[in-house]
N, C-alpha and C. Protein backbone atom coordinates (compact mmCIF):
# COMPACT_ATOMS: atom_id res chain seq x y z
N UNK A 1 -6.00 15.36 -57.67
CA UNK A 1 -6.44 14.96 -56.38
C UNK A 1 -7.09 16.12 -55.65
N UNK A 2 -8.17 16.08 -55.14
CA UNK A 2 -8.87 16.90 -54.33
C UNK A 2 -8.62 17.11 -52.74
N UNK A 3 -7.83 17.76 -51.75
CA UNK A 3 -7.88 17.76 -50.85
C UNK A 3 -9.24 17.44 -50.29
N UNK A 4 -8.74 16.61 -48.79
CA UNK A 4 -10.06 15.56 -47.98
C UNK A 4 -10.01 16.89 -46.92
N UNK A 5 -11.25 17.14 -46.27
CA UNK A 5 -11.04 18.07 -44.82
C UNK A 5 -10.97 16.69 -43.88
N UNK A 6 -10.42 17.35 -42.64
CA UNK A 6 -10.49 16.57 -41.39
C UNK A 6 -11.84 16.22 -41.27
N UNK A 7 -11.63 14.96 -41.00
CA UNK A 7 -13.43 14.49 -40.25
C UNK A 7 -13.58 15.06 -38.74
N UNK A 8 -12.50 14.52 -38.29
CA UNK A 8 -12.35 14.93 -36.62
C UNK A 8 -11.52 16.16 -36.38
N UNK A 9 -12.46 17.12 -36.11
CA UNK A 9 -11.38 18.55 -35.90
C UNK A 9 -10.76 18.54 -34.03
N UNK A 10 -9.81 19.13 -34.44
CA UNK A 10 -8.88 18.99 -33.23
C UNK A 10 -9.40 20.59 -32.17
N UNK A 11 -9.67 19.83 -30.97
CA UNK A 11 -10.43 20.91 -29.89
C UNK A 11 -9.01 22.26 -29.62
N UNK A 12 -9.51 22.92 -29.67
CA UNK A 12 -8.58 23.83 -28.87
C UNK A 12 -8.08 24.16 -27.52
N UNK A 13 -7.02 23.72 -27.54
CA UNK A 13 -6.42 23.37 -25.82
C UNK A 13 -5.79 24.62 -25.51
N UNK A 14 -5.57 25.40 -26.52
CA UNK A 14 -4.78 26.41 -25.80
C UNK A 14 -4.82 27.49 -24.65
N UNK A 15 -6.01 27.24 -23.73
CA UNK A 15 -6.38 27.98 -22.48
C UNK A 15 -6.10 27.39 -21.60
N UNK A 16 -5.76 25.56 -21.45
CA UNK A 16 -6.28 24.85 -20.92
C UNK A 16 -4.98 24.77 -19.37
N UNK A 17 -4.27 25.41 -19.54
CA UNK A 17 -3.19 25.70 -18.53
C UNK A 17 -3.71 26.70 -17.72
N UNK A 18 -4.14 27.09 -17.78
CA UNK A 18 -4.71 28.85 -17.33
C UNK A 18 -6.06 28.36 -16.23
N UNK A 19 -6.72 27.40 -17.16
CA UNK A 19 -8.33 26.69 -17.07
C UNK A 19 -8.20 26.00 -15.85
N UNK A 20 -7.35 25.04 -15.77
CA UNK A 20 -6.86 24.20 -14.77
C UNK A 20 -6.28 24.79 -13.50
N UNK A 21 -5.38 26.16 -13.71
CA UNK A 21 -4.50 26.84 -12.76
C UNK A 21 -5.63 27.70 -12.04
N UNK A 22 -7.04 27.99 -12.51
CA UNK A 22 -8.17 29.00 -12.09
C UNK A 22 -8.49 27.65 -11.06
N UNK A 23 -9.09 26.89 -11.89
CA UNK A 23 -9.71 25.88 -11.27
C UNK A 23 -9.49 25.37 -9.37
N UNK A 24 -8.16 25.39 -9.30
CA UNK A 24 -7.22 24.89 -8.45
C UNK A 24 -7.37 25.80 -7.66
N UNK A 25 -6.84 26.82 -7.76
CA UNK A 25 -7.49 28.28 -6.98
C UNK A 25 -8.56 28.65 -6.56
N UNK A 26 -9.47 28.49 -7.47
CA UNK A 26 -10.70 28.48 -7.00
C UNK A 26 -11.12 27.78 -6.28
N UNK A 27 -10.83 26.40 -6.22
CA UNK A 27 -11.20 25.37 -5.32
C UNK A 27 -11.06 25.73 -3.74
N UNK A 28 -9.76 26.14 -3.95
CA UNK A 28 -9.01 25.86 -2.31
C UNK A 28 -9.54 27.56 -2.23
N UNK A 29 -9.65 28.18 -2.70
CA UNK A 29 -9.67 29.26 -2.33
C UNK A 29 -11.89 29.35 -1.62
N UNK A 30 -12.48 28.87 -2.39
CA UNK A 30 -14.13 28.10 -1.89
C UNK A 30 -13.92 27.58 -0.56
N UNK A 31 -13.23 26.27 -0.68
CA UNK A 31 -13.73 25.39 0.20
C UNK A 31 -12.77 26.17 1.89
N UNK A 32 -11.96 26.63 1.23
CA UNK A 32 -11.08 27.32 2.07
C UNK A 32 -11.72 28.41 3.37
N UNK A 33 -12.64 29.09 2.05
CA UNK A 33 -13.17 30.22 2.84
C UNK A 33 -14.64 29.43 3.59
N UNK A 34 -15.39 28.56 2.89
CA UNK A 34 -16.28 27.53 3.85
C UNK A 34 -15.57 27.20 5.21
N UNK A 35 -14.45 26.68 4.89
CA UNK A 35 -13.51 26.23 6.72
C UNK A 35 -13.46 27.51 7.51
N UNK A 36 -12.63 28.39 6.65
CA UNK A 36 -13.15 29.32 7.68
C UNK A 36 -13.57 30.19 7.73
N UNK A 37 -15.17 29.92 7.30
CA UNK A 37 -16.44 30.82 8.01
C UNK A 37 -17.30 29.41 9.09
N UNK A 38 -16.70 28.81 8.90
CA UNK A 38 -17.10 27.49 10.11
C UNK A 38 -16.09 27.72 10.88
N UNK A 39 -15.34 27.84 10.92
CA UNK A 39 -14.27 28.29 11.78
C UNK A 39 -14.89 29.31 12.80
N UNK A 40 -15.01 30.32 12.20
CA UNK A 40 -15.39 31.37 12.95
C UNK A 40 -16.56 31.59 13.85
N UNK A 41 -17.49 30.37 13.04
CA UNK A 41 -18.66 30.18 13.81
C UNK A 41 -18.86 29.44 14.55
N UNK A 42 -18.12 28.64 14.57
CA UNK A 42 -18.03 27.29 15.71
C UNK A 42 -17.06 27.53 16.54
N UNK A 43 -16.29 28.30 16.12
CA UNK A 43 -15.12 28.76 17.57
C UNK A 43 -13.95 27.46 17.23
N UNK A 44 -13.58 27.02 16.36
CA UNK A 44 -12.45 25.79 16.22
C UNK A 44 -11.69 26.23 15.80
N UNK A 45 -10.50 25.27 15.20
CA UNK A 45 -9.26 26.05 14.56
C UNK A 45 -8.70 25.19 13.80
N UNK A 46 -9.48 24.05 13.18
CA UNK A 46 -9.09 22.93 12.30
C UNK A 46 -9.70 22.97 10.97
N UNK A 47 -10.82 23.67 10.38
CA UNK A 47 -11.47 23.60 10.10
C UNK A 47 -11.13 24.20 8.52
N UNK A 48 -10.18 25.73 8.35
CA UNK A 48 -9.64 25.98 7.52
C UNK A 48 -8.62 25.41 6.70
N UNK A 49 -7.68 24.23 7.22
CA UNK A 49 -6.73 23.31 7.08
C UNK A 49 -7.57 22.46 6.14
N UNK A 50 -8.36 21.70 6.81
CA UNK A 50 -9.30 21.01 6.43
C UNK A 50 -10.24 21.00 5.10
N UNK A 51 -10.50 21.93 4.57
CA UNK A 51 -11.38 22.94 3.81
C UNK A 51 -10.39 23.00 2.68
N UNK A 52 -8.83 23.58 2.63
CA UNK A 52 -8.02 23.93 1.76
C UNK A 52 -7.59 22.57 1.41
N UNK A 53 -7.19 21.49 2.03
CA UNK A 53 -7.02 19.99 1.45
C UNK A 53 -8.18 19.70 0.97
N UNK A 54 -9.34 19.55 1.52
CA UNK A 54 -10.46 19.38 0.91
C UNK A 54 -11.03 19.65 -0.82
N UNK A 55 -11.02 21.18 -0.56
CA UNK A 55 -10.67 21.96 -1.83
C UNK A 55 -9.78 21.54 -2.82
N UNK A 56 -8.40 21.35 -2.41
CA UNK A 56 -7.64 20.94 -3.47
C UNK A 56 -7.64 19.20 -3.63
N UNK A 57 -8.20 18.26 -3.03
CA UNK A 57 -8.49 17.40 -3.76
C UNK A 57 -9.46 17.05 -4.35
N UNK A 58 -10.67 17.66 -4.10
CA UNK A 58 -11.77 17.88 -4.97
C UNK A 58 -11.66 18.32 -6.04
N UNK A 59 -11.04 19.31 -6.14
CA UNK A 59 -10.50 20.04 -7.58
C UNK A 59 -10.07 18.93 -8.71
N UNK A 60 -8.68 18.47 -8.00
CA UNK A 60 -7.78 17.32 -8.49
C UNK A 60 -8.53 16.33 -9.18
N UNK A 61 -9.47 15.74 -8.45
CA UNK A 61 -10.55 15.06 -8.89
C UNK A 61 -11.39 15.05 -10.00
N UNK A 62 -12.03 16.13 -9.57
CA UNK A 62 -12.55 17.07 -11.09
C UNK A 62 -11.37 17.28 -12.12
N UNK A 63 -10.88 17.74 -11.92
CA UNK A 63 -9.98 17.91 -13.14
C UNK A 63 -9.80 16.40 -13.74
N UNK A 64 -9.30 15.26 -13.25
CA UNK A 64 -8.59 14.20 -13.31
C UNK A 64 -10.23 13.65 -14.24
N UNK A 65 -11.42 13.77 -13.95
CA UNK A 65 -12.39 13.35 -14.73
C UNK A 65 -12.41 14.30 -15.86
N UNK A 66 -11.92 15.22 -15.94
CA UNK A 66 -12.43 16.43 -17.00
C UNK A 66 -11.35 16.49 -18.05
N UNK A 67 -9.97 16.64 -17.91
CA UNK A 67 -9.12 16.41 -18.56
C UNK A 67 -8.61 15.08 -18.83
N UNK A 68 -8.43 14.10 -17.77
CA UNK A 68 -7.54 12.82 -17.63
C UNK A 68 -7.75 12.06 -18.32
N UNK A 69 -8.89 11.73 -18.97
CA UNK A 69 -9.63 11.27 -20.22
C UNK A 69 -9.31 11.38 -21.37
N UNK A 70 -8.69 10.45 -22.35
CA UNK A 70 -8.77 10.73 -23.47
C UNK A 70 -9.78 10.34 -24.59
């Protein structure tokens, strides 16, 4: 008998904790600093709150299309 190779090779996930944990950070940490440099320029004080939820469900989102998929 001749060993068969895989047809379908299996992706490598092993960053993908790290990938996701940047991601998340990065998000809120973007949209975060957008709130407040509007913040600062508009003279408000809601705006950074706003920005960091923002951020992190945008992220969530993205991720949820990027990974959530099988």
């Amino acid at each position: 008998m001749s060993q068969q190779e895989n047809p379908k090779p299996t992706p490598d996930t092993s960053g993908d904790g790290w990938r996701v944990l940047s991601y998340l950070i990065g998000g809120i940490v973007v949209y975060g600093g957008l709130g407040f440099g509007l913040d600062r320029w508009l003279g408000t004080q809601f705006l950074l709150p706003v920005g960091i939820v923002l951020g992190a469900g945008l992220t969530i989102l993205m991720l949820h299309f990027r990974y959530g998929r099988s």
